[in-house]
C-alpha atoms as a PDB file:
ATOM      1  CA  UNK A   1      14.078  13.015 -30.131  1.00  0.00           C
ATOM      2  CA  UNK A   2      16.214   9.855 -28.824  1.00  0.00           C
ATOM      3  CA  UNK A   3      19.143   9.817 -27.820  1.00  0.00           C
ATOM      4  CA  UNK A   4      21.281   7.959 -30.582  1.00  0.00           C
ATOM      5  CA  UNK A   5      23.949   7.158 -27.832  1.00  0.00           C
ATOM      6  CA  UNK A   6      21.744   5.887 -25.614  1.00  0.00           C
ATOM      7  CA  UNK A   7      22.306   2.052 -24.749  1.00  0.00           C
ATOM      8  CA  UNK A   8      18.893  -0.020 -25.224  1.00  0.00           C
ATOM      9  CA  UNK A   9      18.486  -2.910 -22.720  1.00  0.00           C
ATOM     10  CA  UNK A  10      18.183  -6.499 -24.470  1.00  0.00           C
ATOM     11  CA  UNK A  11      15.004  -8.521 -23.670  1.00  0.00           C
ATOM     12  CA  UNK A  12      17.340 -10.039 -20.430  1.00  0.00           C
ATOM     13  CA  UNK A  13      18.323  -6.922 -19.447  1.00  0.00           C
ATOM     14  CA  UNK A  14      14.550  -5.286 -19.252  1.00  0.00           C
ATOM     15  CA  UNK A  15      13.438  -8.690 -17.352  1.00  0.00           C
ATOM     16  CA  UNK A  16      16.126  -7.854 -14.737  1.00  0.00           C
ATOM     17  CA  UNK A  17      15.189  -4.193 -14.853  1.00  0.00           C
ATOM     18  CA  UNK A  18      11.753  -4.912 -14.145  1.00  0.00           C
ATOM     19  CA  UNK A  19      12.705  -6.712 -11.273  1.00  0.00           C
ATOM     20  CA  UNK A  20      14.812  -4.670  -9.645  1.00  0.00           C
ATOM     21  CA  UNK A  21      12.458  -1.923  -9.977  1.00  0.00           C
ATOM     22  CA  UNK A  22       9.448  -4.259  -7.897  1.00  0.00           C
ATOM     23  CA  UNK A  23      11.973  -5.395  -5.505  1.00  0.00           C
ATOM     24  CA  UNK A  24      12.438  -1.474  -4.834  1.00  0.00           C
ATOM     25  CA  UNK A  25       8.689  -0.562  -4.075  1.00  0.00           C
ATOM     26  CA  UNK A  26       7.543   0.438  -0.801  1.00  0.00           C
ATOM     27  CA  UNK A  27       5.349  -3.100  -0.119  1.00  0.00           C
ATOM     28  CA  UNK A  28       2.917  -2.029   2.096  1.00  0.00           C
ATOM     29  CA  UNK A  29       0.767  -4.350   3.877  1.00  0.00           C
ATOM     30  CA  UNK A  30      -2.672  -1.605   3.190  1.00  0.00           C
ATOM     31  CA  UNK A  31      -5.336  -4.724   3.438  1.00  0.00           C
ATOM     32  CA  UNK A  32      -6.774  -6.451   6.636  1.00  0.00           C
ATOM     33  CA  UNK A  33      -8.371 -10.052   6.562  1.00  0.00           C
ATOM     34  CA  UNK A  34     -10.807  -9.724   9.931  1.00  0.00           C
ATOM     35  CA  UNK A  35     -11.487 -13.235   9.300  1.00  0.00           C
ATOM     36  CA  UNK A  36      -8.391 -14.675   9.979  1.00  0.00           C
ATOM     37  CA  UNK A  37      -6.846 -11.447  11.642  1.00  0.00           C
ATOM     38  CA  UNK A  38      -4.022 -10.450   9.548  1.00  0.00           C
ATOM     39  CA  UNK A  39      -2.673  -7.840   7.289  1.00  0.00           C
ATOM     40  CA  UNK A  40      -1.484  -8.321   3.132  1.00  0.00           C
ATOM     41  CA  UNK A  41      -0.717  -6.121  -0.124  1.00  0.00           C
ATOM     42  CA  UNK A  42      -4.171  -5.692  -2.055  1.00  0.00           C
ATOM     43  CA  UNK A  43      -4.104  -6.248  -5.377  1.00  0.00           C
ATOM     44  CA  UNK A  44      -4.617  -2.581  -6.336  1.00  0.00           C
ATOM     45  CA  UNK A  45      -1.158  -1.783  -5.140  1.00  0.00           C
ATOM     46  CA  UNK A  46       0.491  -5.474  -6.898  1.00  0.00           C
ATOM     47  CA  UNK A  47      -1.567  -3.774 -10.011  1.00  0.00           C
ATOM     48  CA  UNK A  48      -0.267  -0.150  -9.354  1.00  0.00           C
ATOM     49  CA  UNK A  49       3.143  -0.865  -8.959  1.00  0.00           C
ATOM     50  CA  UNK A  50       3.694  -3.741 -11.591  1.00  0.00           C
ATOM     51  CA  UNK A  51       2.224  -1.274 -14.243  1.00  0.00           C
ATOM     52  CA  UNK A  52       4.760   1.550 -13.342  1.00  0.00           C
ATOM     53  CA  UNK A  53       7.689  -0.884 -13.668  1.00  0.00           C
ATOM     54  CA  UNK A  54       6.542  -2.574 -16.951  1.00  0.00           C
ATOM     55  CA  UNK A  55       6.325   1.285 -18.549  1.00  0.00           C
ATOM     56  CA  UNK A  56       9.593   1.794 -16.694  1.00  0.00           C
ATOM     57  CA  UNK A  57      11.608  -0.930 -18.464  1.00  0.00           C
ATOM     58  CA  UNK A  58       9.120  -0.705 -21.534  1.00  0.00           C
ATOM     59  CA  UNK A  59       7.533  -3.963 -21.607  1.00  0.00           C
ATOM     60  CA  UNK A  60       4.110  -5.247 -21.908  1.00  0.00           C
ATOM     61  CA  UNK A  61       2.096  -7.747 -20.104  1.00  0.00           C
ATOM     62  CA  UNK A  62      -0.704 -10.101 -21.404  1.00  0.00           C
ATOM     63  CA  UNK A  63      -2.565 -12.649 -19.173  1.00  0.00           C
ATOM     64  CA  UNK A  64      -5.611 -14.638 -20.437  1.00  0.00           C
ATOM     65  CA  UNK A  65      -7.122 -18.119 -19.092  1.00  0.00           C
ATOM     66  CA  UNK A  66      -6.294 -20.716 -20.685  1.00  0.00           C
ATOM     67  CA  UNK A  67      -9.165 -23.294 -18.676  1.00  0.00           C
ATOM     68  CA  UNK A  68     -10.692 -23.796 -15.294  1.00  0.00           C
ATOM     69  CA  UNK A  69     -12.254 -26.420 -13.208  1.00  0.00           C
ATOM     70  CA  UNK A  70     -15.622 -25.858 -11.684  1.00  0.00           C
ATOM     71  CA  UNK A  71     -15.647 -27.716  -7.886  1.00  0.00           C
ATOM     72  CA  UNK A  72     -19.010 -27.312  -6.351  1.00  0.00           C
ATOM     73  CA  UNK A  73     -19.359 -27.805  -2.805  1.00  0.00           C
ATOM     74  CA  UNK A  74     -16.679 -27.202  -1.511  1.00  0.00           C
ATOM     75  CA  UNK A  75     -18.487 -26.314   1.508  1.00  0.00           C
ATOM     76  CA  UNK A  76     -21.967 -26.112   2.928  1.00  0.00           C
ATOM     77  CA  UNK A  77     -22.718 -22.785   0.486  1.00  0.00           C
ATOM     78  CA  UNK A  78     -19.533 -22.273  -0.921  1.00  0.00           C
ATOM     79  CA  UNK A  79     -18.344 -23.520  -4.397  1.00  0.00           C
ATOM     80  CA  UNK A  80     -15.068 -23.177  -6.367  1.00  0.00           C
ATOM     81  CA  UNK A  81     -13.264 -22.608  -9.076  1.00  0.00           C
ATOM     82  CA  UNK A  82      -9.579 -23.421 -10.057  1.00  0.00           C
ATOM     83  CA  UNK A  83      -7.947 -21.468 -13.548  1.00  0.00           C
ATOM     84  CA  UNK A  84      -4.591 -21.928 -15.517  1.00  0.00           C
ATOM     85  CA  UNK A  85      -3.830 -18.952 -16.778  1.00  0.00           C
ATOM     86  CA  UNK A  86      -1.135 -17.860 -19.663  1.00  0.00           C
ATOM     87  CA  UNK A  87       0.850 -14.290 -18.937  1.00  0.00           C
ATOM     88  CA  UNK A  88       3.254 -13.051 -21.208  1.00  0.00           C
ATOM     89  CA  UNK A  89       6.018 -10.414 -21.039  1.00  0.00           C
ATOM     90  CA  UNK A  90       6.676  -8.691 -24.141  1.00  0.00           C
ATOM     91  CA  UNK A  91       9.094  -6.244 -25.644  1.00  0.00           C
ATOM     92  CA  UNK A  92       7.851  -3.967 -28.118  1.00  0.00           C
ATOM     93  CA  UNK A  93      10.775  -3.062 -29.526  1.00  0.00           C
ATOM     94  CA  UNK A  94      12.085  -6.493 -30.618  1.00  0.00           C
ATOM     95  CA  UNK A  95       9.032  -9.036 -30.060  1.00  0.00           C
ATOM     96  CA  UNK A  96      10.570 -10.442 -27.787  1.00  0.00           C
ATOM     97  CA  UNK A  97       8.690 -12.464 -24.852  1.00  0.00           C
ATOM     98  CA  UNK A  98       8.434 -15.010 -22.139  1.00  0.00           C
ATOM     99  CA  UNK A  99       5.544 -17.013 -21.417  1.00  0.00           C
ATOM    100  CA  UNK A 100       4.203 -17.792 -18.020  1.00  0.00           C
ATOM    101  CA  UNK A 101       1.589 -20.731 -17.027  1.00  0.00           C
ATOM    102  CA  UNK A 102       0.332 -20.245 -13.148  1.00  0.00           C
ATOM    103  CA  UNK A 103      -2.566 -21.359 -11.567  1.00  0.00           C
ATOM    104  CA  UNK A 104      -5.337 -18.743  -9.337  1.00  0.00           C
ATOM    105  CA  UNK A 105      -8.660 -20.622  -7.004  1.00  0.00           C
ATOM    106  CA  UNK A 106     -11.497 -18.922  -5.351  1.00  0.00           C
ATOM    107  CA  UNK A 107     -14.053 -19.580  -3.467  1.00  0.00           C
ATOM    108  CA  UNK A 108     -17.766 -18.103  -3.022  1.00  0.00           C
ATOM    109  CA  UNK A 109     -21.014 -18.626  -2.697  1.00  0.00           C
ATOM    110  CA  UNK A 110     -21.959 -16.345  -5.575  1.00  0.00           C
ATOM    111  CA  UNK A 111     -20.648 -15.052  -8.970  1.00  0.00           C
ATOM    112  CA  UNK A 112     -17.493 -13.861  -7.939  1.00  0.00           C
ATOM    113  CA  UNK A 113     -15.496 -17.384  -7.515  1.00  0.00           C
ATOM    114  CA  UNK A 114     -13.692 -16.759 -11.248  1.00  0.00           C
ATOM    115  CA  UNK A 115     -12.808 -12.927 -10.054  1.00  0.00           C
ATOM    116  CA  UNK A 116     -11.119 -13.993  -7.264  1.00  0.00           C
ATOM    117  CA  UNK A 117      -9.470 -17.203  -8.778  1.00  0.00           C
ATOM    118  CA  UNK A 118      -7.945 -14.397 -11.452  1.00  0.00           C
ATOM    119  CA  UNK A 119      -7.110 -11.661  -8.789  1.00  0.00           C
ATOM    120  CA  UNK A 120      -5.168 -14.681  -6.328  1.00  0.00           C
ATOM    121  CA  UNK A 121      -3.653 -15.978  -9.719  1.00  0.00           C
ATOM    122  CA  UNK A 122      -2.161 -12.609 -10.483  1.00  0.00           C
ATOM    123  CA  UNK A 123      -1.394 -11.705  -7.283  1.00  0.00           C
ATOM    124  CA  UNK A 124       0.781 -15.320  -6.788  1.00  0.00           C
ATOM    125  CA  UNK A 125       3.033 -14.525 -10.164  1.00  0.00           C
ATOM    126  CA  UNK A 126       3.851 -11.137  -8.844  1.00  0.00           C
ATOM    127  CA  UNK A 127       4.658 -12.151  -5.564  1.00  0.00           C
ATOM    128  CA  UNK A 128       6.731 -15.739  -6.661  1.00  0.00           C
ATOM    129  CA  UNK A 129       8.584 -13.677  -9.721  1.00  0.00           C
ATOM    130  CA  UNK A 130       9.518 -10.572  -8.344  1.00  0.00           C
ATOM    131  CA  UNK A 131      10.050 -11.895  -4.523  1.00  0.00           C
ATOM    132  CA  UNK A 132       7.225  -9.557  -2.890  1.00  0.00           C
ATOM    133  CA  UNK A 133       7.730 -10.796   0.642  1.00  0.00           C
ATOM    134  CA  UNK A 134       3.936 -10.591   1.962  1.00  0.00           C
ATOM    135  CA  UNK A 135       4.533 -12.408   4.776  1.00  0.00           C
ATOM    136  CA  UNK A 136       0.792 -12.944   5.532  1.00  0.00           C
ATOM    137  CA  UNK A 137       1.010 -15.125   8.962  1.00  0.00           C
ATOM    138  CA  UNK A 138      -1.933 -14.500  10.739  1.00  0.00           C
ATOM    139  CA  UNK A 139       0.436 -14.305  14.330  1.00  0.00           C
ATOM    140  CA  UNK A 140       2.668 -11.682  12.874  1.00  0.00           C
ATOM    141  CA  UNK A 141      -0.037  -8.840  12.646  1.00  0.00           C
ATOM    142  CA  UNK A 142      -2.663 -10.176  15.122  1.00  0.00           C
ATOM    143  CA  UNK A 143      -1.608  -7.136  18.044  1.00  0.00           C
ATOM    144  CA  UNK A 144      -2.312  -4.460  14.968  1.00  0.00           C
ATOM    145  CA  UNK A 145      -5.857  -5.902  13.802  1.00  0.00           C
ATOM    146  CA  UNK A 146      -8.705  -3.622  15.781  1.00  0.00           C
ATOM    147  CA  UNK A 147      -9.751  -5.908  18.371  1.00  0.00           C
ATOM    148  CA  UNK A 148     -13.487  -6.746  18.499  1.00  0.00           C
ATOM    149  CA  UNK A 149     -15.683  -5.290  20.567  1.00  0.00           C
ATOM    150  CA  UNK A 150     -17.736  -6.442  23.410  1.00  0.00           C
ATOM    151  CA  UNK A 151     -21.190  -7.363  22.597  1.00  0.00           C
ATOM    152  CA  UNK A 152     -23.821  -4.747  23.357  1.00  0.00           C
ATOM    153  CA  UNK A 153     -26.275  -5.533  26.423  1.00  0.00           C
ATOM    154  CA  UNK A 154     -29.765  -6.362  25.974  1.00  0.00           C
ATOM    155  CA  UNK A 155     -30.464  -2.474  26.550  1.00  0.00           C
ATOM    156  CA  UNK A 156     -28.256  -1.151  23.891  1.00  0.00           C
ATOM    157  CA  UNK A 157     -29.353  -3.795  21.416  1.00  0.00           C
ATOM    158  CA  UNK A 158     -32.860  -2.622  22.298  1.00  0.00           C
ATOM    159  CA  UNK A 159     -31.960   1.139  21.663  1.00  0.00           C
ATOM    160  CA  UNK A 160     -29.782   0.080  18.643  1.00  0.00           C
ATOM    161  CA  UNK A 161     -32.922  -1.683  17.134  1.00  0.00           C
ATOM    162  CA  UNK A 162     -35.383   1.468  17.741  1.00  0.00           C
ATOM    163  CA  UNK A 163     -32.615   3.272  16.044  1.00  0.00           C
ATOM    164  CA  UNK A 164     -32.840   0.969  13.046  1.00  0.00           C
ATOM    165  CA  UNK A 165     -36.013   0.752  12.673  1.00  0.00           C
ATOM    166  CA  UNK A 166     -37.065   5.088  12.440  1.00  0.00           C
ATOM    167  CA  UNK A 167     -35.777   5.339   8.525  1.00  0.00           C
ATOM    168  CA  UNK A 168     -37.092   8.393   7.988  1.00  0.00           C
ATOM    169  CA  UNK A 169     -34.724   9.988  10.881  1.00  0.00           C
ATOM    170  CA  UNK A 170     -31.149  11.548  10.220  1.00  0.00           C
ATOM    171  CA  UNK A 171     -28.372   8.991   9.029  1.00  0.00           C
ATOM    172  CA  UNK A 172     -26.041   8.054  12.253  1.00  0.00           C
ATOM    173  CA  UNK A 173     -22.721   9.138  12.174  1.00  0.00           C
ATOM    174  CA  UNK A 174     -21.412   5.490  11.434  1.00  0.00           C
ATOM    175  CA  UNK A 175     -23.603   5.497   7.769  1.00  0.00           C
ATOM    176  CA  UNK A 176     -22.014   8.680   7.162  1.00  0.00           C
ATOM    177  CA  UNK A 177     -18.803   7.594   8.059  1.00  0.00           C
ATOM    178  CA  UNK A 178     -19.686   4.338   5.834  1.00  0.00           C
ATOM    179  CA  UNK A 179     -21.164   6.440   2.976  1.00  0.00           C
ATOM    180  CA  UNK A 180     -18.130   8.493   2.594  1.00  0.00           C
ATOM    181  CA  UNK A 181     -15.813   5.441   2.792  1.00  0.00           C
ATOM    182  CA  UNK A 182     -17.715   4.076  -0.130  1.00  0.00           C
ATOM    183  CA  UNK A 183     -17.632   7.306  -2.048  1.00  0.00           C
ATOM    184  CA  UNK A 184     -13.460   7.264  -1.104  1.00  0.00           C
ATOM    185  CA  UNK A 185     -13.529   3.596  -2.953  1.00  0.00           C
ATOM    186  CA  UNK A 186     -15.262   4.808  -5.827  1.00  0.00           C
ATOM    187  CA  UNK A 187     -13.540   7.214  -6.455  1.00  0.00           C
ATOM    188  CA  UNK A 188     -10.348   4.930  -6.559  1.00  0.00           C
ATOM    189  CA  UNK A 189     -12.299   2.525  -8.305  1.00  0.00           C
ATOM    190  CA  UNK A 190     -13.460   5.328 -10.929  1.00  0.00           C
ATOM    191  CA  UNK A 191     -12.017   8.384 -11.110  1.00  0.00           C
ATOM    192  CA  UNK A 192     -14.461   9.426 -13.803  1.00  0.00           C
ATOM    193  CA  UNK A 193     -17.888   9.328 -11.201  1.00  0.00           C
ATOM    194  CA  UNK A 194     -16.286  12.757  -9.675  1.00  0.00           C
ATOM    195  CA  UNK A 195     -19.302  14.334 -10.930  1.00  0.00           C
ATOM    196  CA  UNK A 196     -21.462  11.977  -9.462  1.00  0.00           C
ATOM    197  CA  UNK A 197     -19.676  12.167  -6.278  1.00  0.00           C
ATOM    198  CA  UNK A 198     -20.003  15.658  -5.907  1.00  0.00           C
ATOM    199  CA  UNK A 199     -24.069  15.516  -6.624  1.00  0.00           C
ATOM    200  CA  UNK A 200     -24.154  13.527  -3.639  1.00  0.00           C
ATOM    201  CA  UNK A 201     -22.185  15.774  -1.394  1.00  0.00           C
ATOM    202  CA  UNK A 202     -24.351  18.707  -2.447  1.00  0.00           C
ATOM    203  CA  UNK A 203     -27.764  17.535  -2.401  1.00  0.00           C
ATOM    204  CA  UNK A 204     -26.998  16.219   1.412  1.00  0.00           C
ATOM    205  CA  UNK A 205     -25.423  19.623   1.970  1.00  0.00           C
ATOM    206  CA  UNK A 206     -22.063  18.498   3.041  1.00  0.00           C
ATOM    207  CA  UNK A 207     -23.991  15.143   4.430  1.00  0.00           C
ATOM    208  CA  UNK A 208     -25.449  16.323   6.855  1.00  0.00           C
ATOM    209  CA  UNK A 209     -29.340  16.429   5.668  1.00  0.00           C
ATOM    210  CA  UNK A 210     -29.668  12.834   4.812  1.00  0.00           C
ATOM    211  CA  UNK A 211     -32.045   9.904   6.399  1.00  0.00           C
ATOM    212  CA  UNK A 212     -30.901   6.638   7.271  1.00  0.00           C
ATOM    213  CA  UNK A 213     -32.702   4.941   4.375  1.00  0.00           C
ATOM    214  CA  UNK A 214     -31.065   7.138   1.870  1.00  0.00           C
ATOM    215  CA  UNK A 215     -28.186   6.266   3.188  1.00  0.00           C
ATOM    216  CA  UNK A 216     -28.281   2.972   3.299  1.00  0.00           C
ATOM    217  CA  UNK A 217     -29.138   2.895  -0.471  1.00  0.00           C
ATOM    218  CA  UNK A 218     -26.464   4.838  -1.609  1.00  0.00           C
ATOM    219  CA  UNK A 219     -24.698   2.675   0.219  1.00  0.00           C
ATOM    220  CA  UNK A 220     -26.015  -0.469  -1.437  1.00  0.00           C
ATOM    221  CA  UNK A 221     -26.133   1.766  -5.010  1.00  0.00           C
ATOM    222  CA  UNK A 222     -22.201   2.673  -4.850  1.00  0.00           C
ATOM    223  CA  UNK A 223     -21.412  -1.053  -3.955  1.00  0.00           C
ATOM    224  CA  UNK A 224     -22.422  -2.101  -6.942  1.00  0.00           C
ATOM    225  CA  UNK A 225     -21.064   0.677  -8.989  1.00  0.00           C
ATOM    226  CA  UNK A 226     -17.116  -0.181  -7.249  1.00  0.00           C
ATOM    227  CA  UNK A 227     -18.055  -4.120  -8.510  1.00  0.00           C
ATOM    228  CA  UNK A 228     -18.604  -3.079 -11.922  1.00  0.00           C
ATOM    229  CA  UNK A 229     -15.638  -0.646 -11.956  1.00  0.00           C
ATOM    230  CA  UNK A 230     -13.498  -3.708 -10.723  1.00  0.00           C
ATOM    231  CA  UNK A 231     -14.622  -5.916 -12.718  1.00  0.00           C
ATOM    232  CA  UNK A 232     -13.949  -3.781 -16.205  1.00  0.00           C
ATOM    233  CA  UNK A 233     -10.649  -3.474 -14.620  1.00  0.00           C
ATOM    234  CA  UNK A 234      -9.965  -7.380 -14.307  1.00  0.00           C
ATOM    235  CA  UNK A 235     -10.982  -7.949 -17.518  1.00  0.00           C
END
């Protein structure tokens, strides 16, 4: 039962609340862009930690797009797409909101230009509303990126190419390694393909009885299965 003494918060008051509360979290820097060597905050964690202080402050958030501009070309492969989106803050207790117009782009040379326009969108309110200081110069984090290694010699590509080519031989440890990463993201992405995840860890016996070809579909298979996941989640 409630607390009849308790104070509710007005509309302003939960707005300030909620900010407060995301200028409080733990920002951690937990992506790397190889590219362009730097570090940011992945949307998971803007997503993560913006949905514990909206049920926090007990508000609700709406975003839908409102229109976009399709701009092909942008490159040689590469086309884009630029959105105006409409979020909205809501209290459930009075009706109370606040309406939001911001803008998200993407780029690719697939499908996924409208994905990323709405994850960079998102990402941009959080970070402008609720002063997430990202920080994402590419100087500032260039000593902590993994620095690249030297290229192989013609003798180790050679080797490295037999390797590839004998399918039917045991998975290397680096497709394990890669195979249990992408189990790891699924897992995040999914928690409900457990099961699934498990099959795969007992038919290879702990992974250690699978060949490289296996393993490199599974691979391929659980990619696409993290996409979808993401992609229900987005939308």
């Amino acid at each position: 039962m409630a607390n009849e003494n308790e104070v509710k918060l007005t509309f302003l008051q939960k707005l300030k609340k909620l900010q407060d509360i995301m200028g409080e979290f733990p920002w951690e820097k937990d992506g790397i862009n190889r590219f362009q060597s730097y570090k940011y905050v992945t949307e998971k964690q803007y997503k993560n930690n913006f949905k514990k202080a909206l049920k926090q402050v007990g508000l609700l958030w709406k975003m839908e797009t409102l229109e976009y501009q399709f701009i092909p070309e942008v490159s040689e492969k590469m086309h884009m797409i630029v959105c105006k989106f409409k979020g909205m803050l809501i209290d459930p207790e009075t009706g109370e909101n606040e309406v939001y117009i911001f803008y998200g782009s993407g780029a690719d040379n697939g499908d996924k230009a409208l994905y990323k326009a709405i994850t960079g969108g998102h990402k941009f309110f959080l970070a402008a509303n609720f002063n997430v200081a990202e920080d994402m110069e590419p100087e500032n984090d260039k000593d902590d990126i993994p620095k690249a290694e030297i290229p192989p010699t013609p003798e180790k590509r050679e080797e490295i190419k037999e390797g590839l080519i004998d399918k039917d031989g045991k998975a290397t440890k680096m497709q394990i390694n890669s195979l249990k990463k992408a189990l790891k993201l699924l897992r995040e992405a999914d928690p409900e393909q457990e099961e699934f995840i498990a099959a795969i860890a007992e038919k290879t016996e702990g992974f250690t009885n699978i060949t490289k070809k296996a393993c490199e579909q599974l691979i391929l298979k659980i990619g696409e299965m993290i996409e979808i996941a993401n992609n229900k989640e987005a939308f």
